[in-house]
N, C-alpha and C. Protein backbone atom coordinates (compact mmCIF):
# COMPACT_ATOMS: atom_id res chain seq x y z
N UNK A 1 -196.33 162.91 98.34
CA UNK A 1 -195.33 162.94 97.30
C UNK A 1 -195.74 163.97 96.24
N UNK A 2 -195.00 164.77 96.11
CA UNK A 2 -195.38 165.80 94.89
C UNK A 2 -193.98 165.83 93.14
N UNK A 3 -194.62 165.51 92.62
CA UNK A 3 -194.34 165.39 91.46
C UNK A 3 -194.04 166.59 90.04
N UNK A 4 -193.49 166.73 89.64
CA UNK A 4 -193.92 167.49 88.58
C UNK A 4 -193.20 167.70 87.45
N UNK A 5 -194.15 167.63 86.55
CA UNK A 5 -194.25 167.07 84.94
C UNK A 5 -194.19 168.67 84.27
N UNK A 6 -193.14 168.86 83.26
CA UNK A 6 -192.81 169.62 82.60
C UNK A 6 -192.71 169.26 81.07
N UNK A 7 -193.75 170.06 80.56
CA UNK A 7 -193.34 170.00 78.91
C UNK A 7 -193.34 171.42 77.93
N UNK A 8 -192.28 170.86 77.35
CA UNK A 8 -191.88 171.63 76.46
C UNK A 8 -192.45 172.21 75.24
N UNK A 9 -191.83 172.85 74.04
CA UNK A 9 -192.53 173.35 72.90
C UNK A 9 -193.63 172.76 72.02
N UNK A 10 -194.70 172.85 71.84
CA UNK A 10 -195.38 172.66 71.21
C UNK A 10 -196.42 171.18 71.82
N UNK A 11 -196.44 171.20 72.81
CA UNK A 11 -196.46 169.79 73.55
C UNK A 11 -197.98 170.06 73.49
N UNK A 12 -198.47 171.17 74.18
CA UNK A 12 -199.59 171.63 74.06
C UNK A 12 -200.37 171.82 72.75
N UNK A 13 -200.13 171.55 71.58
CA UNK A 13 -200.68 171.20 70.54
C UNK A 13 -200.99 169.64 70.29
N UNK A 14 -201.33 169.05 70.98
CA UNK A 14 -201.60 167.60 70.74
C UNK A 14 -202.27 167.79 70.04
N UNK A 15 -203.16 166.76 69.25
CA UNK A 15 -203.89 166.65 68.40
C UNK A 15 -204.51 167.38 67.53
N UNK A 16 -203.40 168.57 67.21
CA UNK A 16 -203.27 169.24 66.01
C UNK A 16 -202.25 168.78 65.31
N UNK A 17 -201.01 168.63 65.96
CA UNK A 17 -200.15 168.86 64.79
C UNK A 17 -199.75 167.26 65.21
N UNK A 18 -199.40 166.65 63.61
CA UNK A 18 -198.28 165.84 63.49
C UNK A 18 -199.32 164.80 63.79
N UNK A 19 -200.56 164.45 63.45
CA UNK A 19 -201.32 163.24 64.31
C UNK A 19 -201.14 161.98 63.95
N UNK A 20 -200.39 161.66 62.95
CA UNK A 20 -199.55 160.32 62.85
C UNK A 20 -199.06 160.29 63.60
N UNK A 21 -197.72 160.59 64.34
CA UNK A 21 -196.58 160.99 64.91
C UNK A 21 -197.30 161.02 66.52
N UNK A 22 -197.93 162.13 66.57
CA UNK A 22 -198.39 162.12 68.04
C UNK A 22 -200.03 161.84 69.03
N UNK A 23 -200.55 161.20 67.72
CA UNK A 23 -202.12 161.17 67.81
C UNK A 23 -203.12 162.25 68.00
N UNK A 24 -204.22 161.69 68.16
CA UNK A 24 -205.22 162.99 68.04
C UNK A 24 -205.47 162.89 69.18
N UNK A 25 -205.12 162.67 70.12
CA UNK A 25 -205.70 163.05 71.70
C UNK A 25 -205.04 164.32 72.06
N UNK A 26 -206.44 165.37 72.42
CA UNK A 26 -205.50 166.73 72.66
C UNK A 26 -204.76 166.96 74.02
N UNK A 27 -204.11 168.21 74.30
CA UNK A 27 -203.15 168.37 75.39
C UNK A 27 -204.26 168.30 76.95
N UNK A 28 -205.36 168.54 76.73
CA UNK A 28 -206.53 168.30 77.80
C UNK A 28 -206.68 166.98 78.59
N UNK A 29 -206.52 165.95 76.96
CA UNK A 29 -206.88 164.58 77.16
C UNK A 29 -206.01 164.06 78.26
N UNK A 30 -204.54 164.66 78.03
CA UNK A 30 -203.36 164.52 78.23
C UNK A 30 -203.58 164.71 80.00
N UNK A 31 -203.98 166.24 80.46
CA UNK A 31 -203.57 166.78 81.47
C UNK A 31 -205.12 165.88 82.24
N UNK A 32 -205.67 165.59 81.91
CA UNK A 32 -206.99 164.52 82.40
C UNK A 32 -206.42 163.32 82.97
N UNK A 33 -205.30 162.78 81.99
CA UNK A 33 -205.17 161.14 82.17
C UNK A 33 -204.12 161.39 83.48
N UNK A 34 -203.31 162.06 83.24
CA UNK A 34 -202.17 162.82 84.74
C UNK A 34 -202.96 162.79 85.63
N UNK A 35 -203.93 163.34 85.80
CA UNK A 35 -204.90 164.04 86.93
C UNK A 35 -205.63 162.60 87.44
N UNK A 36 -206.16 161.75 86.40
CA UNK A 36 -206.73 160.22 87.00
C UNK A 36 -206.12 159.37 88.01
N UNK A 37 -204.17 159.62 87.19
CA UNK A 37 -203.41 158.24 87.33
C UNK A 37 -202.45 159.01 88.93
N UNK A 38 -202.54 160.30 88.91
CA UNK A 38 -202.18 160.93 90.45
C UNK A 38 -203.41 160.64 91.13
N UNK A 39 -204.46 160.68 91.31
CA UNK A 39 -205.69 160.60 92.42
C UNK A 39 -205.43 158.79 92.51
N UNK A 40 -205.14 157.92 91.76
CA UNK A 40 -205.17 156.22 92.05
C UNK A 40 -203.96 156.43 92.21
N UNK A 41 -202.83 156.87 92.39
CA UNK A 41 -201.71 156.90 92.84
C UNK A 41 -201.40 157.56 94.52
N UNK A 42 -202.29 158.51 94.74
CA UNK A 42 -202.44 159.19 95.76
C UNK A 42 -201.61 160.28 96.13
N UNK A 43 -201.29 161.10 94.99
CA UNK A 43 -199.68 162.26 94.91
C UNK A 43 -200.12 163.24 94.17
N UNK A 44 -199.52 164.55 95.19
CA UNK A 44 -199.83 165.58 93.67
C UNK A 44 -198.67 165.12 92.63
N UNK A 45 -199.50 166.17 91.96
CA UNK A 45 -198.92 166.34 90.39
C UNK A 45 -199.12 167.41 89.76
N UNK A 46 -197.95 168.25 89.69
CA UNK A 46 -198.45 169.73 89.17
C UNK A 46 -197.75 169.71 87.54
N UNK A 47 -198.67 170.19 86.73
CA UNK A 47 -198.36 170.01 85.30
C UNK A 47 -197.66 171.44 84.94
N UNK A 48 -196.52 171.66 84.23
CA UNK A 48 -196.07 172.88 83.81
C UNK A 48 -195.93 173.11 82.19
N UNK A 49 -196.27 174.00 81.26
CA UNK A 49 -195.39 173.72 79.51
C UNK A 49 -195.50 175.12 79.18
N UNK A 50 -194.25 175.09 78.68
CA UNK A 50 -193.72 176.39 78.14
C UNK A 50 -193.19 175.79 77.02
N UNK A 51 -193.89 177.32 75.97
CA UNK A 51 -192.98 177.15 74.98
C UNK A 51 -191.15 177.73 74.48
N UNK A 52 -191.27 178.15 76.02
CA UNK A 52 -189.87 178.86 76.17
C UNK A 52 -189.15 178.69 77.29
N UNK A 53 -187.93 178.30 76.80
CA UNK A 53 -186.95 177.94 76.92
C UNK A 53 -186.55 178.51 78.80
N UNK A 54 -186.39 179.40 79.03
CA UNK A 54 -185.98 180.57 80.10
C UNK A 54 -186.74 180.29 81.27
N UNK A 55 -188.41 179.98 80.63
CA UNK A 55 -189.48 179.26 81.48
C UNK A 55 -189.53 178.28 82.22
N UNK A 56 -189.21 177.10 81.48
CA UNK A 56 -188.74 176.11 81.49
C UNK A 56 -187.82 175.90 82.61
N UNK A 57 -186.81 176.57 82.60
CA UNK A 57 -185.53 176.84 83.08
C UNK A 57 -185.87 177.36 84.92
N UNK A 58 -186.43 178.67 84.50
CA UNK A 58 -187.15 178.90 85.72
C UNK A 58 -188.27 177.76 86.83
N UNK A 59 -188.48 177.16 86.23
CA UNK A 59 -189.92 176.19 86.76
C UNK A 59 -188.31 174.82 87.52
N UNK A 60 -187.57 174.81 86.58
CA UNK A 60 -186.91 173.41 86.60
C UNK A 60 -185.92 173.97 88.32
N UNK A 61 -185.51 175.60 88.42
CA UNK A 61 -184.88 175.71 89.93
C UNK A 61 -185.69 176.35 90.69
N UNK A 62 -187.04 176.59 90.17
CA UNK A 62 -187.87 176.50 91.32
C UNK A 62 -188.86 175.16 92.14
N UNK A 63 -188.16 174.70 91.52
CA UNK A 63 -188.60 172.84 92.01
C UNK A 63 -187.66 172.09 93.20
N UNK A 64 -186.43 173.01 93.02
CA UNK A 64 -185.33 173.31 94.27
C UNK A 64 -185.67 173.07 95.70
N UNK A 65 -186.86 174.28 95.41
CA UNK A 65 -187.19 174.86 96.87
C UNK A 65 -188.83 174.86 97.12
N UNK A 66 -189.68 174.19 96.22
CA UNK A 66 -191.16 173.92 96.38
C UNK A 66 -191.53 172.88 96.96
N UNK A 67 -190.76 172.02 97.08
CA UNK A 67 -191.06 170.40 97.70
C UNK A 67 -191.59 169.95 96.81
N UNK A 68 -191.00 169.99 95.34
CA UNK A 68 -191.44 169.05 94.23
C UNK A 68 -190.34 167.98 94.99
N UNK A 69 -190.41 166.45 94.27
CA UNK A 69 -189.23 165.54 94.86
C UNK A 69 -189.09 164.51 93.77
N UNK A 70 -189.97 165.08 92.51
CA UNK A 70 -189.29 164.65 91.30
C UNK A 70 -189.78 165.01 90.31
N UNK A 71 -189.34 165.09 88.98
CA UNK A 71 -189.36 165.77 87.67
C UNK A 71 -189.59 165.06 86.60
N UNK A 72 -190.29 164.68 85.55
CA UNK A 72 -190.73 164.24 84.74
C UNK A 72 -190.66 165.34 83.43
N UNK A 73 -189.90 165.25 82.70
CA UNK A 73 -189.50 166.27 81.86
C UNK A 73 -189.96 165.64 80.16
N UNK A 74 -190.52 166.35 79.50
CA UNK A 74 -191.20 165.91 77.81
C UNK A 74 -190.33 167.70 77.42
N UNK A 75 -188.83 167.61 76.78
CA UNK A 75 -188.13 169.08 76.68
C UNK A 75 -188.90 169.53 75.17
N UNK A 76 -189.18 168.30 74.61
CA UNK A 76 -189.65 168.44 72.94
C UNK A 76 -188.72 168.98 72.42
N UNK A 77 -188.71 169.34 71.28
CA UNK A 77 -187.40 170.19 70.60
C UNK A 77 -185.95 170.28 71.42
N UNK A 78 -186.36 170.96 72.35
CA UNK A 78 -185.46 171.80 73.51
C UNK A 78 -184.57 170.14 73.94
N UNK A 79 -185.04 168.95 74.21
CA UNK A 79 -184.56 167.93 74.06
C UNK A 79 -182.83 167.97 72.98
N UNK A 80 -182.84 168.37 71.92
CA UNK A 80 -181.66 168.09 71.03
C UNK A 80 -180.63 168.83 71.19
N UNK A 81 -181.50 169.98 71.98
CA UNK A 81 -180.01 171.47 71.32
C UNK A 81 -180.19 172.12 72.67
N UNK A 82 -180.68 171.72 74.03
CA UNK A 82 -180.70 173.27 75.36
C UNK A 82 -179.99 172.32 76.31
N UNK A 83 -178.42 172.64 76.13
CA UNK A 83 -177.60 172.58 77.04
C UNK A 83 -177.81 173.29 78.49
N UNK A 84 -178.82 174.64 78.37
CA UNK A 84 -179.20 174.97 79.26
C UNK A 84 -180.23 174.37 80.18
N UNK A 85 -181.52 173.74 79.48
CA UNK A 85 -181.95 172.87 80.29
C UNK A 85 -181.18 172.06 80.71
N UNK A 86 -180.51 171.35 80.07
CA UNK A 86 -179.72 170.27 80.82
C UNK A 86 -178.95 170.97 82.46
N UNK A 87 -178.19 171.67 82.03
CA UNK A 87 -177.73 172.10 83.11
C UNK A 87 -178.41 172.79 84.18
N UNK A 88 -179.97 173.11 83.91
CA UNK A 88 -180.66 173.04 85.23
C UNK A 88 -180.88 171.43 86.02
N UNK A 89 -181.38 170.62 85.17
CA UNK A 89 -181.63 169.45 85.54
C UNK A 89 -180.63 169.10 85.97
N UNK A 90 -179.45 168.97 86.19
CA UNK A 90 -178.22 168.67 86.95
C UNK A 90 -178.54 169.52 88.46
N UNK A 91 -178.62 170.58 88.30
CA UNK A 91 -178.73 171.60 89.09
C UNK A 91 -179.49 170.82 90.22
N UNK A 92 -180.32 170.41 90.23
CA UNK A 92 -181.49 170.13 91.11
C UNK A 92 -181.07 168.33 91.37
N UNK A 93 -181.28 168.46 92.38
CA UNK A 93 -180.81 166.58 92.96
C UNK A 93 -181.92 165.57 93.09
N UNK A 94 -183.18 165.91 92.92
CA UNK A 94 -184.14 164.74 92.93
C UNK A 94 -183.96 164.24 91.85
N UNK A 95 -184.97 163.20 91.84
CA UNK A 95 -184.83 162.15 90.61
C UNK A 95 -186.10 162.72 89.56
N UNK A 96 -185.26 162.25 88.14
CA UNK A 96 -185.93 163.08 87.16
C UNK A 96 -185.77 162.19 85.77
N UNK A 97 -186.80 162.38 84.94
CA UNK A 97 -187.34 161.05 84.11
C UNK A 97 -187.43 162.36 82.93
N UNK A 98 -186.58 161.89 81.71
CA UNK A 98 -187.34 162.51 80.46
C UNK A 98 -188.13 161.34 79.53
N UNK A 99 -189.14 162.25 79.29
CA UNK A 99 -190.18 161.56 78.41
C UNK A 99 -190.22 162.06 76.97
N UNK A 100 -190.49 161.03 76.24
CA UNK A 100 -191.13 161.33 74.91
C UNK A 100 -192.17 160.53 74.26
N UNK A 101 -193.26 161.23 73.79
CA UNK A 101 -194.02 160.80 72.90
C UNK A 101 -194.01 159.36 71.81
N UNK A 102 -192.99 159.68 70.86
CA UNK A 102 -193.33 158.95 69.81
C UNK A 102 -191.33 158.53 70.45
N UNK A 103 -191.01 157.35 69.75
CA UNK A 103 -189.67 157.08 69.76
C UNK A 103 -188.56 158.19 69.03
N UNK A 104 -188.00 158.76 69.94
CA UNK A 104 -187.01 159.44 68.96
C UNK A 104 -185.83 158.56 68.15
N UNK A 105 -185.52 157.42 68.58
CA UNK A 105 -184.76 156.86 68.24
C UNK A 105 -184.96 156.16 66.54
N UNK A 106 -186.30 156.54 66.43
CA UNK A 106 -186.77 155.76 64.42
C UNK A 106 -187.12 157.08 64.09
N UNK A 107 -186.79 157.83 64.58
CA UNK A 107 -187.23 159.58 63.85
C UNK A 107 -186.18 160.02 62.92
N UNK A 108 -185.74 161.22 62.28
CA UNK A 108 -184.90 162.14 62.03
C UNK A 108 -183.47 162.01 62.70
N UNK A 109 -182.58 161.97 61.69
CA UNK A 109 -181.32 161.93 62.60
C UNK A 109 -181.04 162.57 63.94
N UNK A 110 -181.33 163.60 63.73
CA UNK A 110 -181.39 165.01 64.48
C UNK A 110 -182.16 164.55 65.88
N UNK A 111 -183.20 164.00 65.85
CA UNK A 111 -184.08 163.58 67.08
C UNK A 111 -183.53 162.21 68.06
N UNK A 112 -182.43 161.73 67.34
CA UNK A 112 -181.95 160.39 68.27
C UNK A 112 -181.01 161.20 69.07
N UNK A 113 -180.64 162.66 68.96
CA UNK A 113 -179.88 162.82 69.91
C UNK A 113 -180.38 163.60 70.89
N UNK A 114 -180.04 163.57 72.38
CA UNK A 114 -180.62 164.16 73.32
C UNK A 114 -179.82 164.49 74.51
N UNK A 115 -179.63 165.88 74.63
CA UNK A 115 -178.32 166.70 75.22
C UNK A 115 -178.70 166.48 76.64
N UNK A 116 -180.33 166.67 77.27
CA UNK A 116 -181.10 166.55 78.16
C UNK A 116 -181.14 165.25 78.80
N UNK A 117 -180.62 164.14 78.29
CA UNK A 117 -181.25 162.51 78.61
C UNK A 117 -180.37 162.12 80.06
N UNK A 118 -178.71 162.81 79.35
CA UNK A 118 -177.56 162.32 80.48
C UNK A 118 -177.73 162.70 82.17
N UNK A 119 -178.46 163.96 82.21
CA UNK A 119 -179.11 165.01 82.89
C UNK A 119 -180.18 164.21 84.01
N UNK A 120 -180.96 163.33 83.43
CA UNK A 120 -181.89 162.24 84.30
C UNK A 120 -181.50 161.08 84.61
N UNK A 121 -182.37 160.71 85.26
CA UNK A 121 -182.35 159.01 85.80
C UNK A 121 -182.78 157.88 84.71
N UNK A 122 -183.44 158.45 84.16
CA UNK A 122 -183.63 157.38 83.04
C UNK A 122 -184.59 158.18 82.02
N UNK A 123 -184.74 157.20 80.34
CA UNK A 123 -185.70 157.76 79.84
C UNK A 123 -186.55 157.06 79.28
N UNK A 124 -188.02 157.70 78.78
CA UNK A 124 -189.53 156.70 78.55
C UNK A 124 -189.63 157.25 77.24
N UNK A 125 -189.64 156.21 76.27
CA UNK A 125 -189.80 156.59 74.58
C UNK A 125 -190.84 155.86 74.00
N UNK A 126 -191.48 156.41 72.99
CA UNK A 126 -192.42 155.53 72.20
C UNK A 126 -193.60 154.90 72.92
N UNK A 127 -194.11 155.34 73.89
CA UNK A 127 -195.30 154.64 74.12
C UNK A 127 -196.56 155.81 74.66
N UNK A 128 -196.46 156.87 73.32
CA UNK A 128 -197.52 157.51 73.33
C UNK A 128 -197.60 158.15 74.81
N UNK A 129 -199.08 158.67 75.21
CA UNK A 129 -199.41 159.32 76.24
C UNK A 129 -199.48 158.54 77.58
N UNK A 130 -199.14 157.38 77.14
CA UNK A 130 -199.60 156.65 77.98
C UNK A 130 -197.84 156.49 78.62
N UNK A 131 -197.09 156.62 78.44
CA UNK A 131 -195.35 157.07 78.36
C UNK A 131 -195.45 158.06 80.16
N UNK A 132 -196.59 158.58 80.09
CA UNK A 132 -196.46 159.96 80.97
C UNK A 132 -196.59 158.87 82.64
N UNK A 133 -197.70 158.15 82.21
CA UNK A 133 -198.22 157.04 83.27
C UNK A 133 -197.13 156.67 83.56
N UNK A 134 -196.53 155.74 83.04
CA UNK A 134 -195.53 155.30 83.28
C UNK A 134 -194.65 155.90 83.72
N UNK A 135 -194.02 156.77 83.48
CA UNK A 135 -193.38 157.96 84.09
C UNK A 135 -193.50 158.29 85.42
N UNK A 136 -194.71 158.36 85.80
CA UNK A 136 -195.20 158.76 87.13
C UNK A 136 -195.24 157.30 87.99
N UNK A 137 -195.20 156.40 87.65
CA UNK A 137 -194.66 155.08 88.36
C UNK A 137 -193.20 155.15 89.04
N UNK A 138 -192.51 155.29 88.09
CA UNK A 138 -191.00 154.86 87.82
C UNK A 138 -190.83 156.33 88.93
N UNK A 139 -191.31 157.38 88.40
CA UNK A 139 -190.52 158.55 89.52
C UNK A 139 -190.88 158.04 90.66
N UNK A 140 -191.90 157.32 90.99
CA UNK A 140 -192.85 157.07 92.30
C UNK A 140 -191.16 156.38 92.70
N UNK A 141 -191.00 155.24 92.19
CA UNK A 141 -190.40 154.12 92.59
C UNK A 141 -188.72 154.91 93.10
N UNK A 142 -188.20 156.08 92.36
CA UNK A 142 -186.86 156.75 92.27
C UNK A 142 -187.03 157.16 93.88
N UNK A 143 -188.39 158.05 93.72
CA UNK A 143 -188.07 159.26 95.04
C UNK A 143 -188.66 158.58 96.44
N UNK A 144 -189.11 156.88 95.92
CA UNK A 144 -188.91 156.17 97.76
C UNK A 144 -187.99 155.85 97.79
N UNK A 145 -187.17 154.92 97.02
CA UNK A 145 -185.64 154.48 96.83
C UNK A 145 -184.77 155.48 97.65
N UNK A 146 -184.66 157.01 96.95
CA UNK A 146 -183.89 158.03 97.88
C UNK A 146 -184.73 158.44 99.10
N UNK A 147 -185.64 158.33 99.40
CA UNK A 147 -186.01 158.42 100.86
C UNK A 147 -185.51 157.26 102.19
C-alpha cells in the first residue's frame, strides 16, 4: 500500500512558528513519527511539502499515475482560498483525507472555511501531530474498502 502525505505552506516550520498553536515539535519530529507509524503499519509513505501552490498541484496529478492509492493532504493556508488544489484533488479518484494541525474550526473566521475539505473523504482536526497517525489509519481503512 503506498500512501502519500502532502503538506502545504509553512508546514515545514514546526516548531518555530506559532508554538502555542502548533507546538514545538519540529517538521523532522514530524517526518520521524510518519516513518515509525508506516514501518508498524507495513506501507510506504512518501512525504511531500511545498510552499507552492503549482507544486503542490503537480505532486497531487502525479499521484494519478505513481501507484500512490491514497492522499493525506495538511493544504495549510492553501486550505481557505486554492480552488485549484481542490480541483486537483477531485481530479484524482483514490481516497484522500485532509488534515490539520490545530482545530480550524476555534481559529479565525477565515480558517473555519475550507474550499479543499469537499474535495476528500473526510477530515482530521485538532489533534496535533498525532492527527497525521491517524490519518494514515483511516486512509489504510478507505483504500481496502475500495479494493
Amino acid at each position: 500500500m503506498k500512501q502519500l502525505i502532502i503538506n502545504g505552506p509553512n508546514i515545514n516550520f514546526l516548531g518555530i512558528r506559532e508554538k502555542n498553536i502548533y507546538g514545538n515539535q519540529d517538521y523532522n519530529f514530524l517526518l520521524e513519527l510518519i516513518s515509525n507509524k508506516a514501518k508498524e503499519m507495513n506501507i510506504e509513505v512518501e512525504v511531500f511539502q511545498s510552499n507552492h501552490e503549482g507544486a503542490i498541484i503537480d505532486r497531487i496529478q502525479d499521484a494519478y499515475s505513481d501507484g500512490t492509492e491514497g492522499i493525506i493532504i495538511n493544504p495549510g493556508a492553501y486550505t481557505h482560498y486554492s480552488y485549484a488544489i481542490a480541483d486537483a484533488l477531485r481530479s484524482v479518484t483514490m481516497p484522500k483525507i485532509e488534515i490539520h494541525i490545530s482545530d480550524i474550526n476555534t481559529r479565525e473566521e477565515f480558517r473555519k472555511i475550507s474550499v479543499t475539505a469537499d474535495a476528500c473523504n473526510m477530515q482530521i482536526k485538532g489533534e496535533g501531530l498525532e492527527g497525521y497517525l491517524h490519518a494514515m489509519e483511516e486512509i489504510s481503512k478507505l483504500i481496502n474498502a475500495a479494493n
